[in-house]
N, C-alpha and C. Protein backbone atom coordinates (compact mmCIF):
# COMPACT_ATOMS: atom_id res chain seq x y z
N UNK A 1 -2.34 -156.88 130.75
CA UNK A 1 -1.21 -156.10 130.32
C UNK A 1 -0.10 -156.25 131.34
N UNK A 2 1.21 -156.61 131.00
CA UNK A 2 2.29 -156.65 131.75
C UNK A 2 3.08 -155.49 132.17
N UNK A 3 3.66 -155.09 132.57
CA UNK A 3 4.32 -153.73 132.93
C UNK A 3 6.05 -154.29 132.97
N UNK A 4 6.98 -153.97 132.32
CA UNK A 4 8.10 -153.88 132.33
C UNK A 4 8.86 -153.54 133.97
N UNK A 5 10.07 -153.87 134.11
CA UNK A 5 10.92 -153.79 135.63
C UNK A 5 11.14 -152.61 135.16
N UNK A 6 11.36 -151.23 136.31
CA UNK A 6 12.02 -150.08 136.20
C UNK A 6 13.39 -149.68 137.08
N UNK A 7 13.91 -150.95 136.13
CA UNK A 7 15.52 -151.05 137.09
C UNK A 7 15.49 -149.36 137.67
N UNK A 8 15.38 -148.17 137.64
CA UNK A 8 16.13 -147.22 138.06
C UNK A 8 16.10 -146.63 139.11
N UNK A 9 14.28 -147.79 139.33
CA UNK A 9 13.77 -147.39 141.14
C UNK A 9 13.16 -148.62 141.64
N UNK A 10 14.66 -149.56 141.11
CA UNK A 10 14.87 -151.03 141.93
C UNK A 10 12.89 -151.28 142.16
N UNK A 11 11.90 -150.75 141.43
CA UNK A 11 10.32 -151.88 141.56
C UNK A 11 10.13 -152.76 140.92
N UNK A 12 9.56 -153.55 141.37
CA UNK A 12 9.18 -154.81 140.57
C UNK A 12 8.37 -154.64 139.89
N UNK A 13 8.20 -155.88 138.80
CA UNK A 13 6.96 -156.22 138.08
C UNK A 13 5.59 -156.03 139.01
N UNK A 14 5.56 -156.79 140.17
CA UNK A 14 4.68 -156.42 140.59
C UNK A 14 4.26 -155.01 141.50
N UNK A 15 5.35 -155.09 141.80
CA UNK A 15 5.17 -153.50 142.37
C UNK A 15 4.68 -152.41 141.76
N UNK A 16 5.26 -151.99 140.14
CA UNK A 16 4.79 -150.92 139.17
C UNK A 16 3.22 -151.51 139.29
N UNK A 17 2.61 -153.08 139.09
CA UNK A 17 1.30 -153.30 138.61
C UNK A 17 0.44 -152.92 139.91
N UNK A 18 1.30 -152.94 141.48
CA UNK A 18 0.38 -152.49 142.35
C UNK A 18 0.02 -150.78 142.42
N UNK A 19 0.91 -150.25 142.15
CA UNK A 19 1.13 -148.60 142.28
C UNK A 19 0.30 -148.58 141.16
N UNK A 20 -0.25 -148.68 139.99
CA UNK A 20 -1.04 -148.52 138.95
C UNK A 20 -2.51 -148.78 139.60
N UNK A 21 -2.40 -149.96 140.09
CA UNK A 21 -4.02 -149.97 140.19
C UNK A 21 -4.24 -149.25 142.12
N UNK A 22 -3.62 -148.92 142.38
CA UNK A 22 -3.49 -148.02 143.71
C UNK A 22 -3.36 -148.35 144.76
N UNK A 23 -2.60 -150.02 144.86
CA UNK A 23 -2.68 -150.77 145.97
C UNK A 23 -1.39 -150.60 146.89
N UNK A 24 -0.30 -150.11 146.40
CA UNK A 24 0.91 -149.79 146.73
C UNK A 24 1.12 -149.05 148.65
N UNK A 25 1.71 -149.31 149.06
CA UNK A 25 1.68 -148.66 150.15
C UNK A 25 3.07 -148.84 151.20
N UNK A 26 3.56 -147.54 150.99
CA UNK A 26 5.04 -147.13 151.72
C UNK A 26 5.38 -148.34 153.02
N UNK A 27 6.00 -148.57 153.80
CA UNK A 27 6.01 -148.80 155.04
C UNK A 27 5.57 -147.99 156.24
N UNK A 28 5.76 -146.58 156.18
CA UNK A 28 5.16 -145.41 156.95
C UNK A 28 3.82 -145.38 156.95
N UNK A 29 3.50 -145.82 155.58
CA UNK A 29 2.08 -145.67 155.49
C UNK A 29 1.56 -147.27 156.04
N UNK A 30 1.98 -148.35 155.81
CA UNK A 30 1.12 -149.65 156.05
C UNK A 30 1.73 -149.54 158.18
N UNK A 31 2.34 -148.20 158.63
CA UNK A 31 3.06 -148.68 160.09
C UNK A 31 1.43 -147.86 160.61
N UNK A 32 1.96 -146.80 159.79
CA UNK A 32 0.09 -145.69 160.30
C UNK A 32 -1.00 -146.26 160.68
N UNK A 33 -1.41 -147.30 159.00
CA UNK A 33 -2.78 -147.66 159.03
C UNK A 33 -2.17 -148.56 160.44
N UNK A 34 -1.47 -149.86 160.51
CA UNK A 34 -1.19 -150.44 161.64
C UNK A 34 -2.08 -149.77 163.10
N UNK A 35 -1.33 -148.52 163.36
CA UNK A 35 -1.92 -147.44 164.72
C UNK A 35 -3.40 -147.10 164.79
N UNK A 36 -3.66 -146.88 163.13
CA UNK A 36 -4.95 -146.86 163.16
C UNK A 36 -5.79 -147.40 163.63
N UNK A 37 -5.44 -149.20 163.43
CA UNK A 37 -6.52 -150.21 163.32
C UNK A 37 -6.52 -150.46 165.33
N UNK A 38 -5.26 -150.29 165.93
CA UNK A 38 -4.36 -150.40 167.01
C UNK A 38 -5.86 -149.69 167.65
N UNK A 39 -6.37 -148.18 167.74
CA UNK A 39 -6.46 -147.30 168.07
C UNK A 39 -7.73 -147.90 168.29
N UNK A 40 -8.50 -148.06 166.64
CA UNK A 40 -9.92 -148.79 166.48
C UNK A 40 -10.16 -149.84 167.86
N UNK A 41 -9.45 -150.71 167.73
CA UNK A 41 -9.40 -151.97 168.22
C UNK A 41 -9.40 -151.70 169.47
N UNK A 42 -8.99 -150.44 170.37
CA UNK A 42 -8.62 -150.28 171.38
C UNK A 42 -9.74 -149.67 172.09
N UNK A 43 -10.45 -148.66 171.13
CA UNK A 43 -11.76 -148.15 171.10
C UNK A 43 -12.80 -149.13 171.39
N UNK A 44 -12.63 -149.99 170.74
CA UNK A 44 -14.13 -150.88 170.93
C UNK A 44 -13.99 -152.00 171.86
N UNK A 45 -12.50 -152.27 172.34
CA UNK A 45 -12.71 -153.45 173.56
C UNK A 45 -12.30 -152.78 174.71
N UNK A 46 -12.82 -151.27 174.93
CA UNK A 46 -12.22 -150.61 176.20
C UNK A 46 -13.56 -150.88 177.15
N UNK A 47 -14.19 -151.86 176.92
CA UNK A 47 -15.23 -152.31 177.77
C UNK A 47 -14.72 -153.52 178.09
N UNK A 48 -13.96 -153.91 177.72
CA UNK A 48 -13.59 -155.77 177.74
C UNK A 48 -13.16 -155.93 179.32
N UNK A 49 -12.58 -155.09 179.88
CA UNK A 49 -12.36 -155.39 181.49
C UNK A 49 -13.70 -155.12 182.26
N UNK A 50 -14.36 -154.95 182.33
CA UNK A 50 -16.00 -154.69 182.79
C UNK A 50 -17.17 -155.67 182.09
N UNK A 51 -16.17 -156.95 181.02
CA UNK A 51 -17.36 -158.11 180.69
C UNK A 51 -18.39 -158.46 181.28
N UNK A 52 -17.47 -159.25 182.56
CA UNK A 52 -17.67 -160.38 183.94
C UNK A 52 -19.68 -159.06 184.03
N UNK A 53 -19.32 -157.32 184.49
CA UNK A 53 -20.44 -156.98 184.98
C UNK A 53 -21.55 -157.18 184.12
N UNK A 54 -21.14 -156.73 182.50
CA UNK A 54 -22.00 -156.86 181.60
C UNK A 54 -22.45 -158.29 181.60
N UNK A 55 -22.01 -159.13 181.19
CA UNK A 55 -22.62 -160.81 181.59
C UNK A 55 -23.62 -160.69 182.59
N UNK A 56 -23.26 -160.14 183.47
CA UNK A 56 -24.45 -160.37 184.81
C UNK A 56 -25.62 -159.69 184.93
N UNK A 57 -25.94 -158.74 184.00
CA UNK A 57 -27.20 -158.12 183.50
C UNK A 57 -28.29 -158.87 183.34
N UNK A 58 -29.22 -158.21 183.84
CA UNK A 58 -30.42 -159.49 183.49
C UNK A 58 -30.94 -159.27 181.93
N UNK A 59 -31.66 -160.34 181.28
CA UNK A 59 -31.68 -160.67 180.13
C UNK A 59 -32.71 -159.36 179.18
N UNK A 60 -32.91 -158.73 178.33
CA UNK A 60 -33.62 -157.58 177.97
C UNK A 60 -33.61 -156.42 179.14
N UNK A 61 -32.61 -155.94 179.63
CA UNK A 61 -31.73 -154.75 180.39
C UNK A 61 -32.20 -153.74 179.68
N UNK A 62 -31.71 -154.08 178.27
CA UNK A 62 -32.06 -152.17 177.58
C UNK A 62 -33.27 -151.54 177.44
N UNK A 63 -34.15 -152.69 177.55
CA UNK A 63 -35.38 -151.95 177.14
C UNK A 63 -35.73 -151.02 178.33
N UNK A 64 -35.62 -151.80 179.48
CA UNK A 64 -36.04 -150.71 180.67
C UNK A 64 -34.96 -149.32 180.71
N UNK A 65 -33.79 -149.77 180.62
CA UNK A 65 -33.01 -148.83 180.31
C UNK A 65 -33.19 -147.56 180.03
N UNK A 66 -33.55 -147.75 178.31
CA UNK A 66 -34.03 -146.82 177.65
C UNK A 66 -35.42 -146.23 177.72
N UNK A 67 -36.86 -147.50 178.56
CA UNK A 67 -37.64 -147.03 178.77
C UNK A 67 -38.74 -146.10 179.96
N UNK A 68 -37.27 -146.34 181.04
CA UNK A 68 -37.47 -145.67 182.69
C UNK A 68 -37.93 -144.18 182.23
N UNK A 69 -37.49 -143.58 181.77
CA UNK A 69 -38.04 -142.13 181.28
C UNK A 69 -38.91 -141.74 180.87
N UNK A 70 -39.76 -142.74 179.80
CA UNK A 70 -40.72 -142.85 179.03
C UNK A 70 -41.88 -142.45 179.45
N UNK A 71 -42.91 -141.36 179.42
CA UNK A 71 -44.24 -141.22 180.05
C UNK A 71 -45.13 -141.04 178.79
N UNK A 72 -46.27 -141.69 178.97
CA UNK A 72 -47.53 -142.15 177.52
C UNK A 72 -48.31 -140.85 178.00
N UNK A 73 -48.18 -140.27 176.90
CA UNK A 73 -49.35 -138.88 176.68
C UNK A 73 -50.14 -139.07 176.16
N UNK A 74 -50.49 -139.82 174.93
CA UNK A 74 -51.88 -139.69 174.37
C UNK A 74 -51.58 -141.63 173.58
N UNK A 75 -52.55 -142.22 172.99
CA UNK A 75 -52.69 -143.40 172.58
C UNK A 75 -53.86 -142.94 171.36
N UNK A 76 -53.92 -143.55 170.31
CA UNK A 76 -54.96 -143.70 169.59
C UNK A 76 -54.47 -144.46 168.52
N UNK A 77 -55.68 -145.16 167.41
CA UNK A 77 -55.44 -145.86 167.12
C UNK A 77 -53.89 -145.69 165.90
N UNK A 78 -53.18 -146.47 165.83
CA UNK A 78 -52.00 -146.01 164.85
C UNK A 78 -50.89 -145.12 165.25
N UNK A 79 -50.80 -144.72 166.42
CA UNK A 79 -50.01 -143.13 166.76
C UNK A 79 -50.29 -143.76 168.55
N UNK A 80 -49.25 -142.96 168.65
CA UNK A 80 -48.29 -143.45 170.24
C UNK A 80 -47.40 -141.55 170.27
N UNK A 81 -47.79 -140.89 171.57
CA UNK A 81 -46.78 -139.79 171.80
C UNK A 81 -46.73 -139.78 173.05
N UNK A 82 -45.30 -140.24 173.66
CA UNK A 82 -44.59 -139.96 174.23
C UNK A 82 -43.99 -139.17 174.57
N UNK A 83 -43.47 -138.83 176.30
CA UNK A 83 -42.22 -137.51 176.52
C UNK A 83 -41.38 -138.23 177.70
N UNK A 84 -40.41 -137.21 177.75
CA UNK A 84 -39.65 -137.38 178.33
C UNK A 84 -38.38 -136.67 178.78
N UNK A 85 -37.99 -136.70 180.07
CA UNK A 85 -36.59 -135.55 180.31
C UNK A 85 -35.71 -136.50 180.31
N UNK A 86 -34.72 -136.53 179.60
CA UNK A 86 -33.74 -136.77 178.69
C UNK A 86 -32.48 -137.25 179.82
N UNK A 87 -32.26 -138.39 180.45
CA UNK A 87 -31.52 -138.40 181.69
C UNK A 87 -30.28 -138.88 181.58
N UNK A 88 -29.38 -138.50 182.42
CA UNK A 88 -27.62 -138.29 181.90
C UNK A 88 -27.48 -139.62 180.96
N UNK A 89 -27.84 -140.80 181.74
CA UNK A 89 -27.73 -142.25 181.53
C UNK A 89 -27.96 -142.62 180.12
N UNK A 90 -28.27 -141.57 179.28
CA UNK A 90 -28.50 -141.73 177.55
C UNK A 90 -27.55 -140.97 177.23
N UNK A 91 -26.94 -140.06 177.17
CA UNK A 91 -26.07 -139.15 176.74
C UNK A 91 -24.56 -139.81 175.78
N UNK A 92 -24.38 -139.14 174.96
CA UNK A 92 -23.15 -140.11 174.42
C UNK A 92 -21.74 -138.96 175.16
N UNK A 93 -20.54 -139.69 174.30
CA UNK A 93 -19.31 -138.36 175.19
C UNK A 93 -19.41 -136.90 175.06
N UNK A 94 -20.29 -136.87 174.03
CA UNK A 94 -20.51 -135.56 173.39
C UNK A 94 -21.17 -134.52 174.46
N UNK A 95 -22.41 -135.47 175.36
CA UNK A 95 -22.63 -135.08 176.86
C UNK A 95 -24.40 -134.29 175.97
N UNK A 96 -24.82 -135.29 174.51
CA UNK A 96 -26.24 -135.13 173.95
C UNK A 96 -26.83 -136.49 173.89
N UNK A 97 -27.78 -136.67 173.77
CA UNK A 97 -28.76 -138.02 173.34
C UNK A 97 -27.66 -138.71 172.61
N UNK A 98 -27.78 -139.78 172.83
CA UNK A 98 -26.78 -140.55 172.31
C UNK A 98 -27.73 -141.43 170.98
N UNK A 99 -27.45 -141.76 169.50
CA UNK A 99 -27.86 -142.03 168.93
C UNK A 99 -28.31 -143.20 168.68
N UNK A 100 -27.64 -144.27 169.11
CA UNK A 100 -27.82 -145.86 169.98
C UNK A 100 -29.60 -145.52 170.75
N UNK A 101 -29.64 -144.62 171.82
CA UNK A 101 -30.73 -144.48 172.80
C UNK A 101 -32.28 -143.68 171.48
N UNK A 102 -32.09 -143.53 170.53
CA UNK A 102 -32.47 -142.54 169.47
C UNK A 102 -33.46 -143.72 169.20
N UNK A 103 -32.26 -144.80 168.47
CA UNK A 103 -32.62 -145.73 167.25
C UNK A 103 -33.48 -146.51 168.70
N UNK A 104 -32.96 -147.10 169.53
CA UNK A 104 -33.92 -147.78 170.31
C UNK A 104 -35.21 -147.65 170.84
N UNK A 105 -35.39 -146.19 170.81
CA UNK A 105 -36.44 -145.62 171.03
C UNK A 105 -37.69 -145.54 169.91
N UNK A 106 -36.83 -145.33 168.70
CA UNK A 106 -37.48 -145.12 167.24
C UNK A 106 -38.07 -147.08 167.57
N UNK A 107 -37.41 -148.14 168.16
CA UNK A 107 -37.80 -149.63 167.71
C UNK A 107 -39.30 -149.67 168.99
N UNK A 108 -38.86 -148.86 170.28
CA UNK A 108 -39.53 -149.84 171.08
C UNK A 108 -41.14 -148.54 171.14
N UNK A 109 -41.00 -147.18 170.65
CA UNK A 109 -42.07 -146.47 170.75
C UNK A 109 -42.92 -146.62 169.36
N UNK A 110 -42.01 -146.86 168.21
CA UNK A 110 -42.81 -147.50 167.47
C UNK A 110 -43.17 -148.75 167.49
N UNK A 111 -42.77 -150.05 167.91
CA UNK A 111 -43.47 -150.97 168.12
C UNK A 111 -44.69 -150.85 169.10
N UNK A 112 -45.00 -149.83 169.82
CA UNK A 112 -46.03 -149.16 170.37
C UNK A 112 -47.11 -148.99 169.52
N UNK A 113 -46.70 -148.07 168.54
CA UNK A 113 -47.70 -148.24 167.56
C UNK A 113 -48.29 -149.14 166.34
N UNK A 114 -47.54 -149.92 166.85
CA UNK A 114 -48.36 -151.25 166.28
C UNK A 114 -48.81 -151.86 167.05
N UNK A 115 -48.70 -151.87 168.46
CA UNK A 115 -50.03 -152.03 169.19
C UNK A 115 -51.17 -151.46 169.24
N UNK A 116 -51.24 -150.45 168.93
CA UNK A 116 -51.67 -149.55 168.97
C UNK A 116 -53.14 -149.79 168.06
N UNK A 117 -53.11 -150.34 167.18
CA UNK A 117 -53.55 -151.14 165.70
C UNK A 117 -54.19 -152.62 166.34
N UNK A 118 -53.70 -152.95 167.40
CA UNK A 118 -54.37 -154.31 167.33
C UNK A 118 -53.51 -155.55 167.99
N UNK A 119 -52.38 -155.35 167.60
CA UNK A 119 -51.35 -156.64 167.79
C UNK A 119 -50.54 -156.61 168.78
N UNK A 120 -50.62 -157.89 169.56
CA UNK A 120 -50.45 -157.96 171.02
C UNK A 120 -49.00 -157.38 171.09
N UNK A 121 -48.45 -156.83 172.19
CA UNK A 121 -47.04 -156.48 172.76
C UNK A 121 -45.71 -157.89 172.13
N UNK A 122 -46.42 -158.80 172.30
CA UNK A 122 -45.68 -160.06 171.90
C UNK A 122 -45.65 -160.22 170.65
N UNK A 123 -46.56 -159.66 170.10
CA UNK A 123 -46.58 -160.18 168.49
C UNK A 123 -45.88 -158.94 167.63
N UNK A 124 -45.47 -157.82 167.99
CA UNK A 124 -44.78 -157.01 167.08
C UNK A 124 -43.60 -157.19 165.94
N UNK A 125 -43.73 -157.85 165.53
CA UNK A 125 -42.49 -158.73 164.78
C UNK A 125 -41.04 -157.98 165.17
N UNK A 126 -40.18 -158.36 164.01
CA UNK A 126 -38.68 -158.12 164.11
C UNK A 126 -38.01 -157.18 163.19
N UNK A 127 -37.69 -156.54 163.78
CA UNK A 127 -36.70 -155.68 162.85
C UNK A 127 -36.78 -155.89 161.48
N UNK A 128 -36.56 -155.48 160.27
CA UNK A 128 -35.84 -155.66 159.10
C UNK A 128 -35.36 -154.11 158.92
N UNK A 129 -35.55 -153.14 159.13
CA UNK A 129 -35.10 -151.91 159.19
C UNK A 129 -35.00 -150.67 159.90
N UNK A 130 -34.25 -150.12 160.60
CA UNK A 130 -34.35 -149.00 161.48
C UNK A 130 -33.62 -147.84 160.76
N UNK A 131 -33.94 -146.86 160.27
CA UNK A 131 -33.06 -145.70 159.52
C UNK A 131 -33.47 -144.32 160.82
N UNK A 132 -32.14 -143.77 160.97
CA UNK A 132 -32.65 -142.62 162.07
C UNK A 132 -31.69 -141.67 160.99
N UNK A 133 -32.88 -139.87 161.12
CA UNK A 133 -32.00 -138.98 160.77
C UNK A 133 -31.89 -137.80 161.83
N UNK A 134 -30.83 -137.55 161.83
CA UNK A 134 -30.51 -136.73 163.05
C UNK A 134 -30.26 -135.23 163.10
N UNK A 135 -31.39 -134.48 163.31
CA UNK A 135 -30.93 -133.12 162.45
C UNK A 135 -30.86 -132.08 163.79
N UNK A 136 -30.86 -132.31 164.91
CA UNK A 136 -29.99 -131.48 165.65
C UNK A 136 -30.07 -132.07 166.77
N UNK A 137 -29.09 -131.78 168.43
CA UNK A 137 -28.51 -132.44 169.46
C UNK A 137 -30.01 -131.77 170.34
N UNK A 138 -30.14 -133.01 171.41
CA UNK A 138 -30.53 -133.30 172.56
C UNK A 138 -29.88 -133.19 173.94
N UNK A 139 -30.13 -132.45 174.71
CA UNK A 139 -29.57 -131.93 176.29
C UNK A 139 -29.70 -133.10 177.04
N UNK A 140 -29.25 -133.22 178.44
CA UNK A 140 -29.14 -133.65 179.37
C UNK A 140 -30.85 -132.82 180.02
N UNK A 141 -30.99 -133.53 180.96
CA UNK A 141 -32.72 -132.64 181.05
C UNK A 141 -33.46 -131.95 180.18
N UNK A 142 -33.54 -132.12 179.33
CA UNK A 142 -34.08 -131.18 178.19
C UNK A 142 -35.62 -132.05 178.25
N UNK A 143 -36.90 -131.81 178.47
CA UNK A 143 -38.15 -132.13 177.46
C UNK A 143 -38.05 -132.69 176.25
N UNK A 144 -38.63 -133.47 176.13
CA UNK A 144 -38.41 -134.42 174.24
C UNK A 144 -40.06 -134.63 174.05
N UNK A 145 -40.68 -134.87 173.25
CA UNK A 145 -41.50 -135.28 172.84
C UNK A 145 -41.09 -136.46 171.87
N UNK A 146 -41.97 -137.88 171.82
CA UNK A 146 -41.96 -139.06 171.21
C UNK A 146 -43.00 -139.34 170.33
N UNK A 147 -43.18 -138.91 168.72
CA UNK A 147 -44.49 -139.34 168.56
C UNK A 147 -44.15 -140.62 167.10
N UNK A 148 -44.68 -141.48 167.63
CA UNK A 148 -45.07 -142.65 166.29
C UNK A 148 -46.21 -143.47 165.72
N UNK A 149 -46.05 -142.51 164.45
CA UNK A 149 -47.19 -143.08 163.44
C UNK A 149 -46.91 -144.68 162.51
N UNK A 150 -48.31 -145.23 162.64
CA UNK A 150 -48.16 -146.47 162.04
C UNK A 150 -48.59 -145.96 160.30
N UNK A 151 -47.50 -146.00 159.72
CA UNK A 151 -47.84 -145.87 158.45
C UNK A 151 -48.41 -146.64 157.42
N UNK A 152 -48.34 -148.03 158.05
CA UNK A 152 -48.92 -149.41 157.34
C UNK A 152 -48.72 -150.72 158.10
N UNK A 153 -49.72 -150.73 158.71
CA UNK A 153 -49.42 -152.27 159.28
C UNK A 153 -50.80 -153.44 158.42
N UNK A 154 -49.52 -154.31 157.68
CA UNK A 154 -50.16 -155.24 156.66
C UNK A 154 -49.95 -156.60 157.95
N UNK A 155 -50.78 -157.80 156.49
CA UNK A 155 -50.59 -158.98 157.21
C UNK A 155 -48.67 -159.21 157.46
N UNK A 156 -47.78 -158.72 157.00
CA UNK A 156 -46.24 -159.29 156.85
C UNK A 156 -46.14 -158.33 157.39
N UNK A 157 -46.17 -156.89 157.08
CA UNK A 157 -45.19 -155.65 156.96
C UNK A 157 -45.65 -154.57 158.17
N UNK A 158 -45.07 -153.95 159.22
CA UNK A 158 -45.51 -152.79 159.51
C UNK A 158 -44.40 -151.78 159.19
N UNK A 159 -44.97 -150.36 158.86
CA UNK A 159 -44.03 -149.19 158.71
C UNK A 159 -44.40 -148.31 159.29
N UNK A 160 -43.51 -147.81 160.64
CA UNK A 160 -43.83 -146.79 161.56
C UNK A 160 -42.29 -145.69 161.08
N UNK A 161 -43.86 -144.03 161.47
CA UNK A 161 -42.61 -143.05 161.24
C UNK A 161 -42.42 -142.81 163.11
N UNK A 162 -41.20 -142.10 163.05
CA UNK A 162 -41.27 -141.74 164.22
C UNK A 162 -40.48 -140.62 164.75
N UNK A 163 -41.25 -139.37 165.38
CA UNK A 163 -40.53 -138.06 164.75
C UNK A 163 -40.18 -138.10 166.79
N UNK A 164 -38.87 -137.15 166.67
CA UNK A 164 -38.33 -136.40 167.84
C UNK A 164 -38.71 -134.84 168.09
N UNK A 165 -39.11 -134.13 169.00
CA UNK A 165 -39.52 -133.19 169.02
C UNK A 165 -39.36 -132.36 170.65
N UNK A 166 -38.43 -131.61 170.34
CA UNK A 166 -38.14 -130.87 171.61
C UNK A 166 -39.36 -129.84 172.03
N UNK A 167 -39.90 -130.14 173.20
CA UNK A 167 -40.94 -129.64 174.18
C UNK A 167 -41.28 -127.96 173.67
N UNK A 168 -40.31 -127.27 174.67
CA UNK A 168 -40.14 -125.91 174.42
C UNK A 168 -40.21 -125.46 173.33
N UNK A 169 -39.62 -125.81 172.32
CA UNK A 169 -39.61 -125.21 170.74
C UNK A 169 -40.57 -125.82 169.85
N UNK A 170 -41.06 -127.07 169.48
CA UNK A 170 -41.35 -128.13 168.68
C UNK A 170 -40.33 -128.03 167.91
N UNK A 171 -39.26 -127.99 168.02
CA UNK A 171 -38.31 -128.30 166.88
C UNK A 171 -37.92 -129.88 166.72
N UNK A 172 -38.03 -130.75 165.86
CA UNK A 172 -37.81 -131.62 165.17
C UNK A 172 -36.48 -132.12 165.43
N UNK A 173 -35.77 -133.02 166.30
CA UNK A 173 -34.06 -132.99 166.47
C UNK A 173 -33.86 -134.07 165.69
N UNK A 174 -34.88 -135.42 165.09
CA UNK A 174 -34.36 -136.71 165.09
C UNK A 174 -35.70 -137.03 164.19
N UNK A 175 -35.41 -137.73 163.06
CA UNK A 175 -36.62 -138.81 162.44
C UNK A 175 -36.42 -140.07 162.01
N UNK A 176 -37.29 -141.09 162.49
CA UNK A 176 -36.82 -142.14 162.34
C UNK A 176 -37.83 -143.00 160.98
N UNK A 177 -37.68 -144.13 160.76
CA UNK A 177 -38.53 -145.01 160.40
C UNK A 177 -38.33 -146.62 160.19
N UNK A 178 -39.13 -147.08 160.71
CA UNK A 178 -38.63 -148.29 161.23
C UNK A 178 -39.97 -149.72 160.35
N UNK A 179 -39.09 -150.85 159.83
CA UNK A 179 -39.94 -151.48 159.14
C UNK A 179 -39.83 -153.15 160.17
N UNK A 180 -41.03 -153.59 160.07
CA UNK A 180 -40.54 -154.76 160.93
C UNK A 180 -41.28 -155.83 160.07
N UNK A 181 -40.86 -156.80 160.24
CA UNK A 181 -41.42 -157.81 159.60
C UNK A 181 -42.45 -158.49 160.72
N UNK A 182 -44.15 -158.85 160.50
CA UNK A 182 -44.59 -159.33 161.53
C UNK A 182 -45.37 -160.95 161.51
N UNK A 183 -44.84 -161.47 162.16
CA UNK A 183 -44.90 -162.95 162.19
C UNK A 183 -46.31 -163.18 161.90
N UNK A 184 -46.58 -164.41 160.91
CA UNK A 184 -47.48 -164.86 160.22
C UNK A 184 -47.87 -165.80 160.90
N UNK A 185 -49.37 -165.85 161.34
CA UNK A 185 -50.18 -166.69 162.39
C UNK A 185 -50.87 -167.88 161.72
N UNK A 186 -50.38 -168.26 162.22
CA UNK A 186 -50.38 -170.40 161.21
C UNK A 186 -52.14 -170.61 161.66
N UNK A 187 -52.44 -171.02 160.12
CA UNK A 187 -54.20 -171.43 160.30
C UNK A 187 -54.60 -172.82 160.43
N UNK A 188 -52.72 -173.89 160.78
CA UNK A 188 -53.31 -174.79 161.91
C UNK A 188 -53.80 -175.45 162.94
């Protein structure tokens, strides 16, 4: 369908057909989004002067990172529980567990429990899914509890849950579940 010129507010043909389907956008408005993206962009390379240090990290950094805190409370087969006091060095600006340190935890305490089952530290396969839900904030020193259940570890597939649990209360702050795909052992 064509749309007629509306000489009376100097738009074009194409202009009326962009404002119809909702693509239209003022100059104020395309200067905004501009600041917006400005702002974004500014946000995520405000690490870019501190590369050179990041480069010089030694190679798998995060895991210790995230796992210096980590103390093993109980082991059995399928299930891994962990604790831990919660140290500034995870915290996001918010000045709680930072959700990055959450999901990593949900990968490397449940890949625990698929050791847990049988399969060497090396053999835990790879990612195909990490979902974290986050249902309330984590302190700076606060007690955490870490516990992850192997919900299915097949020949391909493992599915670990993996719940967050503040010490003092047992209240529930974080649930994760994490699916990994696990490498298939050649019968040549």
């Amino acid at each position: 369908m064509r749309y007629k010129s509306d000489n009376k507010n100097n738009v074009s043909e194409k202009g009326i057909t962009e404002r119809k389907r909702g693509f239209a956008m003022s100059e104020e408005s395309k200067e905004k989004r501009k600041m917006e993206f400005e702002s974004v962009k500014k946000y995520l390379q405000k690490g870019a002067k501190t590369s050179s240090e990041v480069d010089e990290l030694p190679a798998r950094f995060l895991e210790p990172l995230i796992m210096n805190s980590l103390t093993i409370d109980h082991i059995e087969h399928g299930r891994v529980v962990c604790s831990m006091k919660i140290p500034s060095r995870l915290l996001n600006s918010g000045n709680t567990l930072h959700g990055g340190a959450t999901a990593s935890l949900v990968d490397v305490v449940g890949s625990a429990a698929i050791c847990s089952v049988g399969h060497s530290p090396l053999s835990t396969g790879v990612s195909v899914e990490i979902n974290v839900t986050y249902l309330d904030a984590a302190y700076v020193d606060e007690e955490i509890e870490i516990e992850a259940r192997a919900l299915r570890v097949g020949k391909a597939v493992a599915v670990i849950s993996v719940e967050f649990r503040k010490k003092k209360t047992g209240k529930i702050f974080a649930q994760g579940r994490h699916t990994k795909y696990l490498a298939l052992t050649s019968k040549l």
